[in-house]
Protein backbone atom coordinates (compact mmCIF):
# COMPACT_ATOMS: atom_id res chain seq x y z
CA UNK A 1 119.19 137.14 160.70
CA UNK A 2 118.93 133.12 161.11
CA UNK A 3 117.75 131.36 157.54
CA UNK A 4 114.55 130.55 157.78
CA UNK A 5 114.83 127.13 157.82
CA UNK A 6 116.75 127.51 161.29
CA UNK A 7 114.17 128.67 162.86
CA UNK A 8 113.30 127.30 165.97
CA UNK A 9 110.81 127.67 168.95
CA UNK A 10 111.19 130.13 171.31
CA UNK A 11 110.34 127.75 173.75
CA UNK A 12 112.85 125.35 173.55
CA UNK A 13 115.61 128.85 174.55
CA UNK A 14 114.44 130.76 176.27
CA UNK A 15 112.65 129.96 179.79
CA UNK A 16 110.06 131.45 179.41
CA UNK A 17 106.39 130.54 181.56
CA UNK A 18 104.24 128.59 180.17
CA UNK A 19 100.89 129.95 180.01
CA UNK A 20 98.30 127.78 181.56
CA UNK A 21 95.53 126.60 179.75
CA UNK A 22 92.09 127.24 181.20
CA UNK A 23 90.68 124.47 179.24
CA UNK A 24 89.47 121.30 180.82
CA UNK A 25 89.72 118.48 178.10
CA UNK A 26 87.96 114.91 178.68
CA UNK A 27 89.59 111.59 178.23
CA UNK A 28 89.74 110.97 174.42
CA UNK A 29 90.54 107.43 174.40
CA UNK A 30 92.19 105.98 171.47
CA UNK A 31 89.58 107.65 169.32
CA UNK A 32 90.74 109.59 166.38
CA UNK A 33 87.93 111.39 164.24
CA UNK A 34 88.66 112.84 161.30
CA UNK A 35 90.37 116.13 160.76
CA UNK A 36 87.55 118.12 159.01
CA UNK A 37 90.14 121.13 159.12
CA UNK A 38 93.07 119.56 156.82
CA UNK A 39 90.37 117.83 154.43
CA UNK A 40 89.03 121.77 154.37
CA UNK A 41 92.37 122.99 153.89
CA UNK A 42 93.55 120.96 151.22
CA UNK A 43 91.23 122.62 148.76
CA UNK A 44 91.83 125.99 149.78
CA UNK A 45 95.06 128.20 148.62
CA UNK A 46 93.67 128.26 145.87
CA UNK A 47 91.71 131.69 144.43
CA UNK A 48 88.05 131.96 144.48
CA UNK A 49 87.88 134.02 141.25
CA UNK A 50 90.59 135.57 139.31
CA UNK A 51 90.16 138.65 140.87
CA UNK A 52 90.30 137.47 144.78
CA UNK A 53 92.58 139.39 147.34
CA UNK A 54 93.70 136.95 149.10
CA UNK A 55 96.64 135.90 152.21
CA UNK A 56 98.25 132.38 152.37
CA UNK A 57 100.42 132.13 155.39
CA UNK A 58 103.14 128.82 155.00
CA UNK A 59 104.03 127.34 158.33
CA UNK A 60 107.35 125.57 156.86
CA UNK A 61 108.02 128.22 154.71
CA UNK A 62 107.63 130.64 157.43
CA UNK A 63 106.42 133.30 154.82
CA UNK A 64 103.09 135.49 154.31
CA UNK A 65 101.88 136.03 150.73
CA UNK A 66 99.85 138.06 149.37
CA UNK A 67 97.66 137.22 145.86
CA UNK A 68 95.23 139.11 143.81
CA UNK A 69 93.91 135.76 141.98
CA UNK A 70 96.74 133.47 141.00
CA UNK A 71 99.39 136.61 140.98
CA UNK A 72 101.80 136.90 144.00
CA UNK A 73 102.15 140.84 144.97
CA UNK A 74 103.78 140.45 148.57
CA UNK A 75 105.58 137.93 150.03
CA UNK A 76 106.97 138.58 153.55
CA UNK A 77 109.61 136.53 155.42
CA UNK A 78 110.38 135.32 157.93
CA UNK A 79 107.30 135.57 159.61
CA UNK A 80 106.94 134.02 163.52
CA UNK A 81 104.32 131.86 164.32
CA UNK A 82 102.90 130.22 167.80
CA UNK A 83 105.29 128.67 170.38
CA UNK A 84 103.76 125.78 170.36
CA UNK A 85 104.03 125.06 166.13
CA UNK A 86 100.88 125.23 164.11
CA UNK A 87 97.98 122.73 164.38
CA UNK A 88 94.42 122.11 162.98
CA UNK A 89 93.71 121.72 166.69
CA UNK A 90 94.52 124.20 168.95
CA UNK A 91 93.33 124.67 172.61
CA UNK A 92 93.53 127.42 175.26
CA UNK A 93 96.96 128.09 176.49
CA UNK A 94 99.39 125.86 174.40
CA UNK A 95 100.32 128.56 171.94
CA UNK A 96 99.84 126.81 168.68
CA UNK A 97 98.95 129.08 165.69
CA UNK A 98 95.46 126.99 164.65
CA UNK A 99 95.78 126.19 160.93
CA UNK A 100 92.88 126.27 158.60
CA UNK A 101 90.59 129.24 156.57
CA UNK A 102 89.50 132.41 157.87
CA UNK A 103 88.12 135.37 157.17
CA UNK A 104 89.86 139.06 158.51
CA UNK A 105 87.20 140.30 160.76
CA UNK A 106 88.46 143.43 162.91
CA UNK A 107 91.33 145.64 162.46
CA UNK A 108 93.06 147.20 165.90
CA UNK A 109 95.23 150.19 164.99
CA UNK A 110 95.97 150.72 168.76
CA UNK A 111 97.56 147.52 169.65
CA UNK A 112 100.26 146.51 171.55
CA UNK A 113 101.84 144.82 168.95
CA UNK A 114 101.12 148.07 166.28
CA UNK A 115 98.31 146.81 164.46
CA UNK A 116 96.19 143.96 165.05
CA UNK A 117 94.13 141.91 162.31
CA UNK A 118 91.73 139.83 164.24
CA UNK A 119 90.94 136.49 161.87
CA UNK A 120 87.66 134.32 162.70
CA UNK A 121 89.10 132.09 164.94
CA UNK A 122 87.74 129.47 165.83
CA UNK A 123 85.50 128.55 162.68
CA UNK A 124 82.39 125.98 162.48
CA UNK A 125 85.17 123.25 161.11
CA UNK A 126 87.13 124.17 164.25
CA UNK A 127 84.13 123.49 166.56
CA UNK A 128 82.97 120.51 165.46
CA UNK A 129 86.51 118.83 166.02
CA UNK A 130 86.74 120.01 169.44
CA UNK A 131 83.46 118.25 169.92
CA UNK A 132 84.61 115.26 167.65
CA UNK A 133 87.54 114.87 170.34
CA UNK A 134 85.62 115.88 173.63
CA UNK A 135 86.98 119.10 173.59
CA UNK A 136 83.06 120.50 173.35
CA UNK A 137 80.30 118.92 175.13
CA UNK A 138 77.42 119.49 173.22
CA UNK A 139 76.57 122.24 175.50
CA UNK A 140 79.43 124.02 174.30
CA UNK A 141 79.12 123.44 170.47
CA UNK A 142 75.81 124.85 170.68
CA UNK A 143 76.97 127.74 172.43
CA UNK A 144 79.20 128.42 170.22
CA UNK A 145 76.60 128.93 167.21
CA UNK A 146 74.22 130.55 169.43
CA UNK A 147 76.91 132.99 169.74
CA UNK A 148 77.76 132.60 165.88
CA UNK A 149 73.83 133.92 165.13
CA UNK A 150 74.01 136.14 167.62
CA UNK A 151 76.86 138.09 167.23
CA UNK A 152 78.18 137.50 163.65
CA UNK A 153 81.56 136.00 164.67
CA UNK A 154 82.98 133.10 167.23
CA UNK A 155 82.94 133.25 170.94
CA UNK A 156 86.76 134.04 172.11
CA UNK A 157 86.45 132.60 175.58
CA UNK A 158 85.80 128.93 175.15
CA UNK A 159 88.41 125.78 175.39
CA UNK A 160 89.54 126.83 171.87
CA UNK A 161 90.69 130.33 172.90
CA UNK A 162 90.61 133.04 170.28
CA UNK A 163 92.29 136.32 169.69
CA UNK A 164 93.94 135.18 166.42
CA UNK A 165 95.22 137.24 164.17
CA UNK A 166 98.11 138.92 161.94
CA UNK A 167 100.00 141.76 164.02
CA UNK A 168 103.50 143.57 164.09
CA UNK A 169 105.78 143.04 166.91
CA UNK A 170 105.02 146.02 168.91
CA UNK A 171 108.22 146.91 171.05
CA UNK A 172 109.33 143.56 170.96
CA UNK A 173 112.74 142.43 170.09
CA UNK A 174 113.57 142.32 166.36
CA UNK A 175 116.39 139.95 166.66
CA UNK A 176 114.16 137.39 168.37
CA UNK A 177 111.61 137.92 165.67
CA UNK A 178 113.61 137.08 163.18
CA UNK A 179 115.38 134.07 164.67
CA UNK A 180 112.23 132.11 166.64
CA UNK A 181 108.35 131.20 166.76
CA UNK A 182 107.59 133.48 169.78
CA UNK A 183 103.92 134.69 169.60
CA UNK A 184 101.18 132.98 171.56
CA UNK A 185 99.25 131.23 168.45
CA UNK A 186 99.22 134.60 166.22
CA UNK A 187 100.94 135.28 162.91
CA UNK A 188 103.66 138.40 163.51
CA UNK A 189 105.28 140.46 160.92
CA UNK A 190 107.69 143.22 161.60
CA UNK A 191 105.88 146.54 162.49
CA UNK A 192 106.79 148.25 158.75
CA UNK A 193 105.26 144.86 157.04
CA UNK A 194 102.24 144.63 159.11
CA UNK A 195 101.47 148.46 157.56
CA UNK A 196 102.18 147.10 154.45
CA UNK A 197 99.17 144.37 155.07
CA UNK A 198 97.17 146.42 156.39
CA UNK A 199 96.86 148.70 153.57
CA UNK A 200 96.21 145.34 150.84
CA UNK A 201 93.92 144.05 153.21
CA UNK A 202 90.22 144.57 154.19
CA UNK A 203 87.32 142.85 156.22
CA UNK A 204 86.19 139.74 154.82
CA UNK A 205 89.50 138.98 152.93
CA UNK A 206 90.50 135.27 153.26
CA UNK A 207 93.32 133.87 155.16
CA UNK A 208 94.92 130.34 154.86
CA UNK A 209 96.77 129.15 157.21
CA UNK A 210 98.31 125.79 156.13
């Protein structure tokens, strides 16, 4: 199994299609608003209280860690993240794992990839840089919290995508797991350590993504 500081994208091996974004994006100009997401992020692997269950996933690390407070009781690795690297902006299509904080929302036990832990995907910080950068019109960030109030949890089917989450890797290939970024913006884990989350795990638990 390749180190995991070799690791590399699966894009740049294997020739695979890209998948198309549906997203149409506006002309940003030189504009560059802040990134609410990494000023968020910078406070966050830390614990809420002593007690917190909580997941920080490392994109240069390539590992998944598990606390309860400040005290480490699973670290996984190597883990595979999204084609594309890991952002604090991610649209539809260009396979970036988004970075920021989440919350576990859903759990899938009949997935494709052997269990699926939906995260909230994208979040209020999330939205309001899309609309920062003319991702959003302002038709679209209000849609999205109309959803927000109306459903509990993001809309999945805007410019930002969705369908983010921690999963195992199904009947993929092991080998390519463990060597390259493969997944379309998820988090994967083998199939054994995604069981092994599961069971730590539970709605509402936090997630960082840095």
């Amino acid at each position: 199994m390749m180190p995991v500081n070799r690791r590399r994208f699966l894009a740049m091996a294997l020739s695979w299609p890209a998948v198309a974004s549906a997203a149409t994006t506006r002309p940003v100009d030189n504009y560059a608003p802040p990134d609410l997401v990494a000023t968020l992020l910078s406070r966050a692997p830390v614990p809420r209280h002593s007690n917190e269950l909580w997941v920080l996933v490392d994109d240069k690390e390539a590992t998944l860690s598990i606390f309860r407070g400040n005290a480490l009781i699973e670290r996984i690795a190597p883990i595979s993240l999204g084609r594309g690297g890991a952002k604090t902006q991610r649209v539809r299509g260009d396979n970036v794992t988004p970075l920021g904080e989440f919350r576990i929302n859903r759990f899938n036990y009949e997935s494709q990839w052997h269990i699926f832990i939906s995260i909230d995907y994208p979040t209020p910080p999330h939205a309001r840089m899309a609309l920062e950068a003319g991702i959003y019109s302002q038709a679209d960030y209000e849609a999205y919290f109309d959803h927000y109030r109306r459903y509990g949890s993001p809309p999945q089917n805007t410019a930002l995508g969705g369908a983010i989450g921690l999963h195992g890797i199904g009947g993929g290939d092991p080998e390519i797991h463990g060597s390259y970024h493969w997944t379309q913006g998820c988090v994967a884990v083998t199939n054994e350590e995604i069981e092994r989350v599961a069971a730590l795990v539970d709605v509402g638990t936090r997630v960082v993504i840095r």
